[in-house]
Protein backbone atom coordinates (compact mmCIF):
# COMPACT_ATOMS: atom_id res chain seq x y z
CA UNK A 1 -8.59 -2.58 14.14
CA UNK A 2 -9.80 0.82 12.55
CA UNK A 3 -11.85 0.30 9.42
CA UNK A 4 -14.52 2.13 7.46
CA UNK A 5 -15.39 5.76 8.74
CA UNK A 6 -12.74 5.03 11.59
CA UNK A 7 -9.79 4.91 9.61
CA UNK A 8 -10.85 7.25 7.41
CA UNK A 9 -10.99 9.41 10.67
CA UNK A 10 -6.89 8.25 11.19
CA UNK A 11 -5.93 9.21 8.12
CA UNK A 12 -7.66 12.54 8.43
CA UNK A 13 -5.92 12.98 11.69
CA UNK A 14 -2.65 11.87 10.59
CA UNK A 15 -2.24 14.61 7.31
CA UNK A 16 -2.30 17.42 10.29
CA UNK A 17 0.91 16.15 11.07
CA UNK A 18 2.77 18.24 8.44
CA UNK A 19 6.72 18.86 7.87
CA UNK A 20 7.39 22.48 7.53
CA UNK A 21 9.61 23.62 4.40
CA UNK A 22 12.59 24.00 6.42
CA UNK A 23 12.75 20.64 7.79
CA UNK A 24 12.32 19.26 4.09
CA UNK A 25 15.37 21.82 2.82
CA UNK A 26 17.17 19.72 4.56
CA UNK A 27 17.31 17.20 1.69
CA UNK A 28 19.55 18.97 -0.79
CA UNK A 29 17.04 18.06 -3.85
CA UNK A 30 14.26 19.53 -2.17
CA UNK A 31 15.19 23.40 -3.68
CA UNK A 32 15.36 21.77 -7.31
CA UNK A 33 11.98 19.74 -6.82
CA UNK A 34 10.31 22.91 -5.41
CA UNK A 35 12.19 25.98 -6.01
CA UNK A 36 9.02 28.27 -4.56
CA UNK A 37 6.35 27.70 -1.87
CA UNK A 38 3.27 26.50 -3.59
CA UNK A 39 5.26 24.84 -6.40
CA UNK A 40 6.51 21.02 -7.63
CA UNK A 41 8.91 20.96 -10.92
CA UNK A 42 7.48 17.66 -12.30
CA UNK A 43 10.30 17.83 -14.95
CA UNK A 44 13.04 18.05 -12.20
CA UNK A 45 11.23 15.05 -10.26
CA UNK A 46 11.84 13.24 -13.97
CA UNK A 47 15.41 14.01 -13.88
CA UNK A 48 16.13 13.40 -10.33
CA UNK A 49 13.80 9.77 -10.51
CA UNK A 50 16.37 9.05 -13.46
CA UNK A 51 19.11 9.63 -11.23
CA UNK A 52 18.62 8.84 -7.50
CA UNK A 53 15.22 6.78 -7.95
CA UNK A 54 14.77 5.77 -4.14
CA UNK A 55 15.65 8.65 -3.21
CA UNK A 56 13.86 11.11 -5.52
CA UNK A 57 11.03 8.84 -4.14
CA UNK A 58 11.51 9.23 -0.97
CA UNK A 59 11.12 12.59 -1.05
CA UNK A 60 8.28 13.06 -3.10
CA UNK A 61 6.73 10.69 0.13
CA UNK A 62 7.79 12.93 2.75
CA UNK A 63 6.32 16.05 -0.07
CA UNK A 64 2.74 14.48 0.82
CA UNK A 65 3.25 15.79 4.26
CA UNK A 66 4.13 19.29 3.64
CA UNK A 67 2.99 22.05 5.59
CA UNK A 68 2.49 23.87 2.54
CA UNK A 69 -1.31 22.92 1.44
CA UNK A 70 -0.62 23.37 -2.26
CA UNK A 71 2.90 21.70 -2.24
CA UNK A 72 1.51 19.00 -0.59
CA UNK A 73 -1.74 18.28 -2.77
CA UNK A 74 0.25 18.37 -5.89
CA UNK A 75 3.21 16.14 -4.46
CA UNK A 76 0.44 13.05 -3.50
CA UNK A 77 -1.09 13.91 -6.93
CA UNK A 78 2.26 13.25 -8.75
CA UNK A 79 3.34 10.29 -5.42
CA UNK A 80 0.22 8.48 -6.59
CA UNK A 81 0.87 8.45 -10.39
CA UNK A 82 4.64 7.21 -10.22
CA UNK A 83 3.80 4.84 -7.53
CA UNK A 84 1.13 2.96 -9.57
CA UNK A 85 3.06 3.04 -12.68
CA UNK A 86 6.19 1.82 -10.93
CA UNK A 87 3.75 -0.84 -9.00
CA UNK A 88 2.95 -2.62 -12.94
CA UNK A 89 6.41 -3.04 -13.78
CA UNK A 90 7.93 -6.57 -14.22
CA UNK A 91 5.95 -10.06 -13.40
CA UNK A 92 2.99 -8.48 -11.25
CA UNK A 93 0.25 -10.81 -12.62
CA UNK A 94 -0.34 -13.72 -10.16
CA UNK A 95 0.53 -17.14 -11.87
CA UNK A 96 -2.74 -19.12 -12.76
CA UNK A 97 -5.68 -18.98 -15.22
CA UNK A 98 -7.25 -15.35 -15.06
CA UNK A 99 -10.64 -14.63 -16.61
CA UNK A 100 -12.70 -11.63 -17.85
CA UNK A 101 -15.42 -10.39 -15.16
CA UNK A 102 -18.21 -7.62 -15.00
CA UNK A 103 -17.74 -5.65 -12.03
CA UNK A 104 -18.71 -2.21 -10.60
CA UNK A 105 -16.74 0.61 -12.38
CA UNK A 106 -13.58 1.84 -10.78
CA UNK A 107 -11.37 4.30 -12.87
CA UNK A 108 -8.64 2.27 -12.65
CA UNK A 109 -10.40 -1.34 -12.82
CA UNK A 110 -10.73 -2.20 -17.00
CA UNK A 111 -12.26 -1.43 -19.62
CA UNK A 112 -16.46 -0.34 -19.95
CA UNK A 113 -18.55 -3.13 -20.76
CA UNK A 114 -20.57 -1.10 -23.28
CA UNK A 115 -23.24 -4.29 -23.10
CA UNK A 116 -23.73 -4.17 -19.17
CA UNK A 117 -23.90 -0.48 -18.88
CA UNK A 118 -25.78 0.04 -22.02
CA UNK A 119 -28.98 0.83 -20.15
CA UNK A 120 -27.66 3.33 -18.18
CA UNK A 121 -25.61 5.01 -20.85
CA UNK A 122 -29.35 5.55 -22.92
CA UNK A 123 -31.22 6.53 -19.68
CA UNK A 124 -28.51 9.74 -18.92
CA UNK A 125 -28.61 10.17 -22.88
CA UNK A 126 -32.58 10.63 -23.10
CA UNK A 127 -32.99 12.58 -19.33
CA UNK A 128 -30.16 14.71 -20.41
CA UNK A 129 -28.07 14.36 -17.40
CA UNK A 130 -24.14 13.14 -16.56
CA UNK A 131 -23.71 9.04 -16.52
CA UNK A 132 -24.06 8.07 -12.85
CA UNK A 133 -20.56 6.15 -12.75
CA UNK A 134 -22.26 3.99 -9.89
CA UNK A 135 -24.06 2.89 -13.02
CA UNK A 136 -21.56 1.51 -15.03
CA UNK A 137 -19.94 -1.66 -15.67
CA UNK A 138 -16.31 -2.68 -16.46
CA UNK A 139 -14.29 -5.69 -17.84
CA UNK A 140 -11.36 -6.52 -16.03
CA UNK A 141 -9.13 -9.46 -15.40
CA UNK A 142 -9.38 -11.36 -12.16
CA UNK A 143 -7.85 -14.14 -10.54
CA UNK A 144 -10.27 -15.20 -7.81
CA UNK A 145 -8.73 -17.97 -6.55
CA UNK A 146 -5.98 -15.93 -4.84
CA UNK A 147 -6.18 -12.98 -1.90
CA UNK A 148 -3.52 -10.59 -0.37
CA UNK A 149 -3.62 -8.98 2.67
CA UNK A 150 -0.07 -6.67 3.19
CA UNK A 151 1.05 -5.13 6.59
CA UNK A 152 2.76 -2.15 6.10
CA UNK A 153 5.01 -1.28 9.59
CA UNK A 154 4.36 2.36 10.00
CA UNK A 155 6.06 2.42 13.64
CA UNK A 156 9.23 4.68 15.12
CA UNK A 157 10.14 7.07 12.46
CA UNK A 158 8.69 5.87 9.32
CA UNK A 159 8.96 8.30 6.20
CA UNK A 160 10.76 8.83 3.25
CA UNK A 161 12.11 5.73 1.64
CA UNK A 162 10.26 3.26 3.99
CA UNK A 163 7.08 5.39 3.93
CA UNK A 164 7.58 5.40 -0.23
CA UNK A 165 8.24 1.74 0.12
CA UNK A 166 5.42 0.95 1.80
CA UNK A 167 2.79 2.73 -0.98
CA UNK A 168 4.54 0.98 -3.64
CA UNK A 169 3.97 -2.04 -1.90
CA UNK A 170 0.17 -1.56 -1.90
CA UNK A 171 0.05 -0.56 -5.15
CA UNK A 172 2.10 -3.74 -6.54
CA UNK A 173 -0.29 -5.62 -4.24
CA UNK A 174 -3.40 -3.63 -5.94
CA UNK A 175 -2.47 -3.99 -9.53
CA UNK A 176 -2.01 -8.04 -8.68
CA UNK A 177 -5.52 -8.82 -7.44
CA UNK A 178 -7.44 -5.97 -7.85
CA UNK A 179 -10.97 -7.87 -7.01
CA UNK A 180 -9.63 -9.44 -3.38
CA UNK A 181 -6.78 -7.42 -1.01
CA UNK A 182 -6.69 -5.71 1.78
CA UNK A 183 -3.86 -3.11 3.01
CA UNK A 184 -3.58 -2.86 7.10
CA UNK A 185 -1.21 0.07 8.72
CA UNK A 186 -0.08 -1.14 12.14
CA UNK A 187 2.21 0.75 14.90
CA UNK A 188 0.48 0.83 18.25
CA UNK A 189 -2.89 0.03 16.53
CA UNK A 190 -3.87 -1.51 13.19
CA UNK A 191 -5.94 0.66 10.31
CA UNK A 192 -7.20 -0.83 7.00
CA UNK A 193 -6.14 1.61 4.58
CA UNK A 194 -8.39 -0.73 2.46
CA UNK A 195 -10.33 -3.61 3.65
CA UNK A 196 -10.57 -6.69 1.89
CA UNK A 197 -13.90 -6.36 1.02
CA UNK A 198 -14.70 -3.00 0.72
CA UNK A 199 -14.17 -1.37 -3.12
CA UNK A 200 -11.66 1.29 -3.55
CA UNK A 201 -9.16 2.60 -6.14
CA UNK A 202 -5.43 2.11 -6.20
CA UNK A 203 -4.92 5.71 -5.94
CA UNK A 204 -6.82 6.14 -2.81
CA UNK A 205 -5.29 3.10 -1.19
CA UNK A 206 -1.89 5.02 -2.10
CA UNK A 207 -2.80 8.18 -0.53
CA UNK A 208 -4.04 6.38 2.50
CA UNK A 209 -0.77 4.79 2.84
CA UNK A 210 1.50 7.57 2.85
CA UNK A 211 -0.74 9.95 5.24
CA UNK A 212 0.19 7.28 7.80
CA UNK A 213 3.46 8.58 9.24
CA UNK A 214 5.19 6.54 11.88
CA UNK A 215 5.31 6.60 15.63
CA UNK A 216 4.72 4.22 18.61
CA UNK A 217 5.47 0.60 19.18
CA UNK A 218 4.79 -2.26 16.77
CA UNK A 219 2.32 -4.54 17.28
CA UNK A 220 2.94 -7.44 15.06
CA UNK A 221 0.56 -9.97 16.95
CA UNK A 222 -2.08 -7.12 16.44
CA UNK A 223 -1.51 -6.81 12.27
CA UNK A 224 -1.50 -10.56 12.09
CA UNK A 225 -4.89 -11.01 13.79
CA UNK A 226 -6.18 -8.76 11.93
CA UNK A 227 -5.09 -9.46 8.61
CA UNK A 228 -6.03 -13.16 9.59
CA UNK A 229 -9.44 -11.57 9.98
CA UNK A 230 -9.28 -10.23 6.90
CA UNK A 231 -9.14 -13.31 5.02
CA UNK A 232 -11.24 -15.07 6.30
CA UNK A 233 -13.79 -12.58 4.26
CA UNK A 234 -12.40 -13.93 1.18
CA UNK A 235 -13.95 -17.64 -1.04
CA UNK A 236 -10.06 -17.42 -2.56
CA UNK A 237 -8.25 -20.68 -2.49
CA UNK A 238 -5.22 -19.39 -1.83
CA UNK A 239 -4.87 -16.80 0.91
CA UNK A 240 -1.71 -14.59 1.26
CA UNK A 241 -0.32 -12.46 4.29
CA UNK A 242 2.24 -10.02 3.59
CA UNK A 243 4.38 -8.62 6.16
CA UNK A 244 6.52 -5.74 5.27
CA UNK A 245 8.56 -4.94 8.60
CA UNK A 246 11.42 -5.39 10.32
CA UNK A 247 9.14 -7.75 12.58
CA UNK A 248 10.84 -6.31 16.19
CA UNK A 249 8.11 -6.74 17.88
CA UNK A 250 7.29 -3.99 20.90
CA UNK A 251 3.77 -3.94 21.89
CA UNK A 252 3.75 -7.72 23.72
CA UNK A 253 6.39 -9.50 25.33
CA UNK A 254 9.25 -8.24 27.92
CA UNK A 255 11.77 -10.62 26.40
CA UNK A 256 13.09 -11.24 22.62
CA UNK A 257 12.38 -14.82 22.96
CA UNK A 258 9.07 -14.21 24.35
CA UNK A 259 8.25 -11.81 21.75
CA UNK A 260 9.31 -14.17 19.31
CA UNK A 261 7.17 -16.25 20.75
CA UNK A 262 3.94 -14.57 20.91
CA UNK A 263 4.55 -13.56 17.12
CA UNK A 264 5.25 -16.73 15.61
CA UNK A 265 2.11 -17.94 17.54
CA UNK A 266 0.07 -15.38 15.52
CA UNK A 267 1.49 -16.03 12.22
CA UNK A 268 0.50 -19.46 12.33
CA UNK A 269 -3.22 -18.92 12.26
CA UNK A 270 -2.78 -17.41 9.23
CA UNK A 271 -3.22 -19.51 6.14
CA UNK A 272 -0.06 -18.48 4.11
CA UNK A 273 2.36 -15.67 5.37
CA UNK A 274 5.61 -14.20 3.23
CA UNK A 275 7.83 -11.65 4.76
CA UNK A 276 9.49 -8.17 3.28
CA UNK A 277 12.09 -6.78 5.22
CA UNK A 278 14.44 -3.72 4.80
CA UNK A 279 17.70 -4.71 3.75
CA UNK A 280 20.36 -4.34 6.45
CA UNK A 281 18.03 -4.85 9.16
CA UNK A 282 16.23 -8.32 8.77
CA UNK A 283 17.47 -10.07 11.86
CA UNK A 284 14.19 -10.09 13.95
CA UNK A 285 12.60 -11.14 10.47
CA UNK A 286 15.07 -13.61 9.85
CA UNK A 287 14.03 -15.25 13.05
CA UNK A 288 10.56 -15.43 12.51
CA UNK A 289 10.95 -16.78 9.04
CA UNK A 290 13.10 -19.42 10.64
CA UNK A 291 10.41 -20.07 13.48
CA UNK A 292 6.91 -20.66 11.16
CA UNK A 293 8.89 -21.94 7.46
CA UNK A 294 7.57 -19.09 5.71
CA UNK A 295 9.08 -17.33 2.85
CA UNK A 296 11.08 -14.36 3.10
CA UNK A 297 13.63 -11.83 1.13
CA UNK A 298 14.78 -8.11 1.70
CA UNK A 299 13.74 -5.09 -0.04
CA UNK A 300 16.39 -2.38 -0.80
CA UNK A 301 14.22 0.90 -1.25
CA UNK A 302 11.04 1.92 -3.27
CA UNK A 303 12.14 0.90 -6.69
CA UNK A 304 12.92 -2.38 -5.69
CA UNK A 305 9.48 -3.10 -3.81
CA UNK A 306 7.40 -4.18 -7.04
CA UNK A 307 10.24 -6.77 -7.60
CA UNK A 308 10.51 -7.94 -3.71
CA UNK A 309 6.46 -8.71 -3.44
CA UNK A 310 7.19 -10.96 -6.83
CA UNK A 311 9.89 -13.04 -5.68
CA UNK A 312 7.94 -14.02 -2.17
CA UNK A 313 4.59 -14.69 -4.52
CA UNK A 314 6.23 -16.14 -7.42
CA UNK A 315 8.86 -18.56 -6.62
C-alpha cells in the first residue's frame, strides 16, 4: 500500500493524465460550463446542478482532469466546495454521545479555542509576525468510539459519475468522524488518499480522490488488507470498513467462485465491513454480502452517495 510521500507521488503522477477539451465537448453541457479555454461559469454549474445534479457532477469530476491548467485548477476548486457541502447534508453525524475536544487546527475542523491558543495568539501579537496556524487550537465535535476506513474502486474506466461518487463518499465519510478515517484508492495497487492516522483536511482528501482516474484490475483482497491495517491504528470501539465497488474481483483468482472465495476470506479479518455498490451492477457485491452477513445497499450517482454511506452506518 502507497502512503505518505508515496502516494502523494501517485497522485502527482496521476493529474498528468489529462482529458483534452475535445474529448470533454463531447458532453453537450461542457460548452455552457466553459464557454472559453481558461474559463468555468460557476453560475451555469448552479443551474445545470439544479437540473441534472449527477450529471452536472460528473462533469465537474472529469473538469479536474483537464488538459487545460487553468480550467482544471478552478474546476477541483469549485469540485471540492460542492462535494463537501453536498457530503453534510441529511443524518451524517454518527449515532452516539459526541463530545467537545482540543485538537490541532485544521481549517475545516471547529471552531478556535481562544483559551488553548491564547499563548500563541500574544506571542505573534508582541514579535509582530503572522499566527503560526501549527500553533493553534480548535474545538470540534468527536465521536471517538467509532472509525471508518472507505475503499473507493478506482479500476477499468473510472470517471465522471463514479469518480464524483467516489469524492463525495470521502467527504460524507470526513464530515462523520473527522478525528479517526482513513480513505484507500485501490485498482492494481492500493493508495491512502488519507491514512487513518495521519491529519489532513477534507478538501485535500477530495482532491486526492478525484486525481485518481481508473485503470487496471481490482484488487479487492489487496484494499481489504489494507484497510484492515488501517484500523488496527485506531483505540475506536467500533471499527468500520467501507467498500464502495462493484466487488468483481480481478487481481486473484482464475475462477468466480474462487475469487469469491479469496475475497470473502479477506473481509472477514476485518472487524465490521458495509458495502456500496453502483446501482444496476451489484451482482458480484450481492454475493459477497451474502457470503460474510455484512450490510449492503446501492448507490445511484453522486447526489445520492451522502444518503447511501447513512443507510449502511445507520440502520
Amino acid at each position: 500500500m502507497k502512503e505518505g510521500d508515496e502516494a502523494d507521488e501517485a497522485v502527482s503522477e496521476a493529474r498528468k493524465k489529462t482529458t483534452s477539451r475535445r474529448e470533454l465537448d463531447r458532453n453537450e453541457r461542457f460548452e455552457e460550463l466553459s464557454p472559453e479555454v481558461g474559463e468555468l461559469n460557476e453560475e451555469a454549474v448552479e443551474h445545470a446542478l439544479a437540473e441534472n445534479p449527477d450529471d452536472t457532477m460528473a462533469l465537474l469530476a472529469d473538469l479536474t482532469g483537464a488538459t487545460d491548467p487553468v480550467l482544471r485548477d478552478l474546476a477541483r476548486r469549485l469540485a471540492g466546495r460542492l462535494f463537501l457541502d453536498l457530503s453534510k447534508r441529511g443524518p451524517t453525524r454518527p449515532r452516539g454521545v459526541g463530545k467537545l475536544q482540543t485538537r490541532p487546527y485544521r481549517p475545516d475542523g471547529g471552531d478556535i479555542d481562544i483559551d488553548a491558543s491564547i499563548d500563541a495568539l500574544f506571542a505573534a501579537r508582541g514579535e509582530g509576525r503572522a499566527i503560526d496556524p501549527e500553533e493553534l487550537r480548535i474545538r470540534s465535535w468527536t465521536t471517538p468510539d467509532t472509525a471508518i476506513c472507505l475503499m473507493v474502486d478506482r479500476s477499468g474506466s473510472m470517471g465522471g459519475a463514479p469518480l464524483a461518487t467516489s469524492a463525495v463518499a470521502a467527504a460524507a465519510v470526513a464530515w462523520r468522524a473527522p478525528g479517526d478515517y482513513s480513505v484507500l484508492s485501490f485498482g492494481k495497487d492500493v493508495v491512502a488518499a488519507k491514512s487513518q492516522d495521519v491529519m489532513k483536511s477534507n478538501e485535500a482528501v477530495v482532491d486526492a480522490v478525484l486525481a485518481l482516474r481508473g485503470f487496471g484490475t481490482t484488487d479487492v483482497v489487496g484494499a481489504l488488507d489494507a484497510a484492515t491495517e488501517q484500523l488496527s491504528r485506531s483505540r475506536a470501539a467500533r471499527k468500520i470498513a467501507v467498500l464502495l465497488s462493484d466487488c468483481r474481483a480481478t487481481a486473484h483468482g482464475s475462477g468466480v467462485a474462487e475469487s469469491l472465495a479469496q475475497v470473502a476470506a479477506a473481509a472477514r479479518q476485518v472487524d465490521e465491513l458495509v458495502i456500496i455498490a453502483p446501482a444496476g451492477d451489484a451482482e458480484a457485491a450481492e454475493q459477497l454480502a451474502a457470503a460474510t452477513g455484512c450490510k449492503i445497499t446501492t448507490v445511484s450517482g453522486p447526489s445520492d452517495a451522502a444518503a447511501a454511506l447513512a443507510r449502511v452506518l445507520d440502520s
